[in-house]
Protein backbone atom coordinates (compact mmCIF):
# COMPACT_ATOMS: atom_id res chain seq x y z
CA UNK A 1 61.65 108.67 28.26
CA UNK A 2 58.88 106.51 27.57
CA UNK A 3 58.15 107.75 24.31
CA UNK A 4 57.59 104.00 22.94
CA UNK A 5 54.80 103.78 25.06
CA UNK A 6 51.47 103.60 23.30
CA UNK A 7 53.59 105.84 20.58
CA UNK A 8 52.72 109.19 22.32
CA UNK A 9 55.93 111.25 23.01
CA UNK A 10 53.97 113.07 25.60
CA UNK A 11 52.37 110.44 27.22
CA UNK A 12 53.62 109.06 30.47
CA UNK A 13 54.61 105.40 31.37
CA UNK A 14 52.31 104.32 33.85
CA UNK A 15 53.23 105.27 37.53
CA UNK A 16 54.17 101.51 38.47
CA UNK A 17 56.81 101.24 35.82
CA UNK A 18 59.85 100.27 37.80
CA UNK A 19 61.92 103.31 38.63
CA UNK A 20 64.86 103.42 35.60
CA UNK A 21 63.20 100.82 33.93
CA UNK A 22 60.82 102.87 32.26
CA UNK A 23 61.70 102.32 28.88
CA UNK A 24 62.41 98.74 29.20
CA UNK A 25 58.69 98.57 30.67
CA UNK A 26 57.69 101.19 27.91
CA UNK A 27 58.73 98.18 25.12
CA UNK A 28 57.71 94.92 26.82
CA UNK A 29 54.68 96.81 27.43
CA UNK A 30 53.60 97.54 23.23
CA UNK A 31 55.51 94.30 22.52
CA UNK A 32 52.87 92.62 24.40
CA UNK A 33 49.86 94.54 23.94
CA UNK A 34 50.11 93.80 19.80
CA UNK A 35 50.41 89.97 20.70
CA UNK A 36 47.57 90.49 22.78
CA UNK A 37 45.34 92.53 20.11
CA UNK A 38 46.88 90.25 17.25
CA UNK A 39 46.06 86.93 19.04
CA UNK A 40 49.37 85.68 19.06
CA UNK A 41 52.36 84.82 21.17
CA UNK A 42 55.94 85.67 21.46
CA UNK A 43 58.87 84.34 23.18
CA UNK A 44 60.76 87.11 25.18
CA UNK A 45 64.55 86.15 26.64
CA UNK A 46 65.51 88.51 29.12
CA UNK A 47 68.89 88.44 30.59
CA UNK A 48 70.63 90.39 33.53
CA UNK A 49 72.14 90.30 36.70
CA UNK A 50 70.59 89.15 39.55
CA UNK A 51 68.20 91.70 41.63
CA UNK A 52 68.16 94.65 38.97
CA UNK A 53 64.82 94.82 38.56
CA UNK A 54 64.07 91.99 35.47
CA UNK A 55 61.32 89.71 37.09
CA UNK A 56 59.65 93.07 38.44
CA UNK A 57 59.73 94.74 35.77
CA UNK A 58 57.75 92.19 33.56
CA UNK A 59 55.24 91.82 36.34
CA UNK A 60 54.39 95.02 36.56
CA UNK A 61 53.66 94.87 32.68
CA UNK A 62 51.91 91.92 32.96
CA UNK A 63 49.72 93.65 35.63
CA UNK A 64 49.46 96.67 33.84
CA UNK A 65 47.90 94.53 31.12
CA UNK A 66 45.43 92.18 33.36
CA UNK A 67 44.07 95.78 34.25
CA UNK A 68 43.38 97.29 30.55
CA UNK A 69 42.30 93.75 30.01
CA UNK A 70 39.40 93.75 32.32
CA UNK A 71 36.14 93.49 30.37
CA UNK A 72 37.05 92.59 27.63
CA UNK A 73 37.02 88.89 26.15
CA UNK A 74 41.07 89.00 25.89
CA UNK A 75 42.22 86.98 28.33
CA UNK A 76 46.16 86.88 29.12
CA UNK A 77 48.10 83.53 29.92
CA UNK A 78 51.64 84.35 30.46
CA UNK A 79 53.98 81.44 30.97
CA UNK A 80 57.28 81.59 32.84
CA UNK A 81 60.36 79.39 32.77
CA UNK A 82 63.79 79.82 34.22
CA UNK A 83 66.01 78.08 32.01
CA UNK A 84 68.49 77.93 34.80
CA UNK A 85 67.07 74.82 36.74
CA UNK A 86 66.80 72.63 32.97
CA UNK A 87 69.74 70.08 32.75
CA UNK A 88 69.38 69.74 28.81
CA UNK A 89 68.22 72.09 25.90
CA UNK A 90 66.00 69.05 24.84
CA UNK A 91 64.40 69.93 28.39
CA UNK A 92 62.81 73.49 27.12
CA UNK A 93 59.51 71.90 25.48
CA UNK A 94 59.12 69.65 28.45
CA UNK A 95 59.05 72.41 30.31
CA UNK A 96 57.03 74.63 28.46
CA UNK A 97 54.27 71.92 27.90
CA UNK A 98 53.69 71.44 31.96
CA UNK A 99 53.95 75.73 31.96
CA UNK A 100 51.23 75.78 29.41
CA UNK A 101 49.05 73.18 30.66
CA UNK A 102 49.23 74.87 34.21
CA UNK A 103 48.35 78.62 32.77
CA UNK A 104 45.89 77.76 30.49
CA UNK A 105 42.50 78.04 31.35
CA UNK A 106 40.24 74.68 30.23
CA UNK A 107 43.38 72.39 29.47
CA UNK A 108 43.95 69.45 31.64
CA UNK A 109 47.05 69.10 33.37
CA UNK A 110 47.86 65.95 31.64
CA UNK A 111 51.71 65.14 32.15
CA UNK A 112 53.98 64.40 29.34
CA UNK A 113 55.20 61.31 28.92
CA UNK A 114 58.63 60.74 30.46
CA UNK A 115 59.13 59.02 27.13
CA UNK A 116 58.22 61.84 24.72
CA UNK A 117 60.84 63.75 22.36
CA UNK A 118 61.25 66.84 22.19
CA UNK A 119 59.82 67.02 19.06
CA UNK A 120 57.00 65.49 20.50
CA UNK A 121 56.59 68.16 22.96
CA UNK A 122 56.48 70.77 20.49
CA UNK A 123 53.91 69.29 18.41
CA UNK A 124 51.84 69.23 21.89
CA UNK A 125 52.31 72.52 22.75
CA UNK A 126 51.19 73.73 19.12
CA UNK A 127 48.10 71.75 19.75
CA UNK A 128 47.09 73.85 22.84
């Protein structure tokens, strides 16, 4: 049932949603679509068991986007980070400030200082 998607009850998820994870596609999909119409961003944690389907499942929304993207002046710049290889929460913005620098298009890949706090870090990453 992909009745979240685009709010139509009788329209159908897109053929390369991920077989049984149609209505997890169904909400990453509008989640991501009104940060992309509103201009904003969003964090989105998702959690499972290896191999059942997570990291395909967002790509295919992401690609499903890039497509109904195309000629248009939005431009999408998704970031991702596996919180599995960081030693220390402090790590996250650190991490997230070499993501964004690397996925954005027209900002230098500048490194962060070894030196810089966290805090530091997020005040960068507003900044982009």
């Amino acid at each position: 049932d992909c009745a979240s998607f685009g709010g139509d009850t009788t329209q159908q998820c897109p053929l390369d949603a991920p077989f049984g994870r149609e209505q997890h596609f169904a909400d990453l999909h509008k989640l991501l679509k009104r940060c992309c119409h509103e201009g904003s961003g969003r964090s989105v944690y998702i959690s499972g068991l290896p191999g059942t389907g997570k990291s395909h499942t967002v790509r295919a929304v992401l690609d499903s986007l890039k497509q109904q993207q195309q000629g248009t002046q939005q431009q999408l710049s998704p970031v991702f980070l596996s919180c599995f290889s960081l030693r220390d929460p402090s790590d996250v913005h650190r991490a997230l400030h070499a993501a964004c620098k690397l996925s954005v298009p027209g900002v230098a890949a500048a490194p962060l200082p070894a030196s810089a706090s966290p805090q530091h870090a997020h005040e960068l990453l507003l900044d982009l």
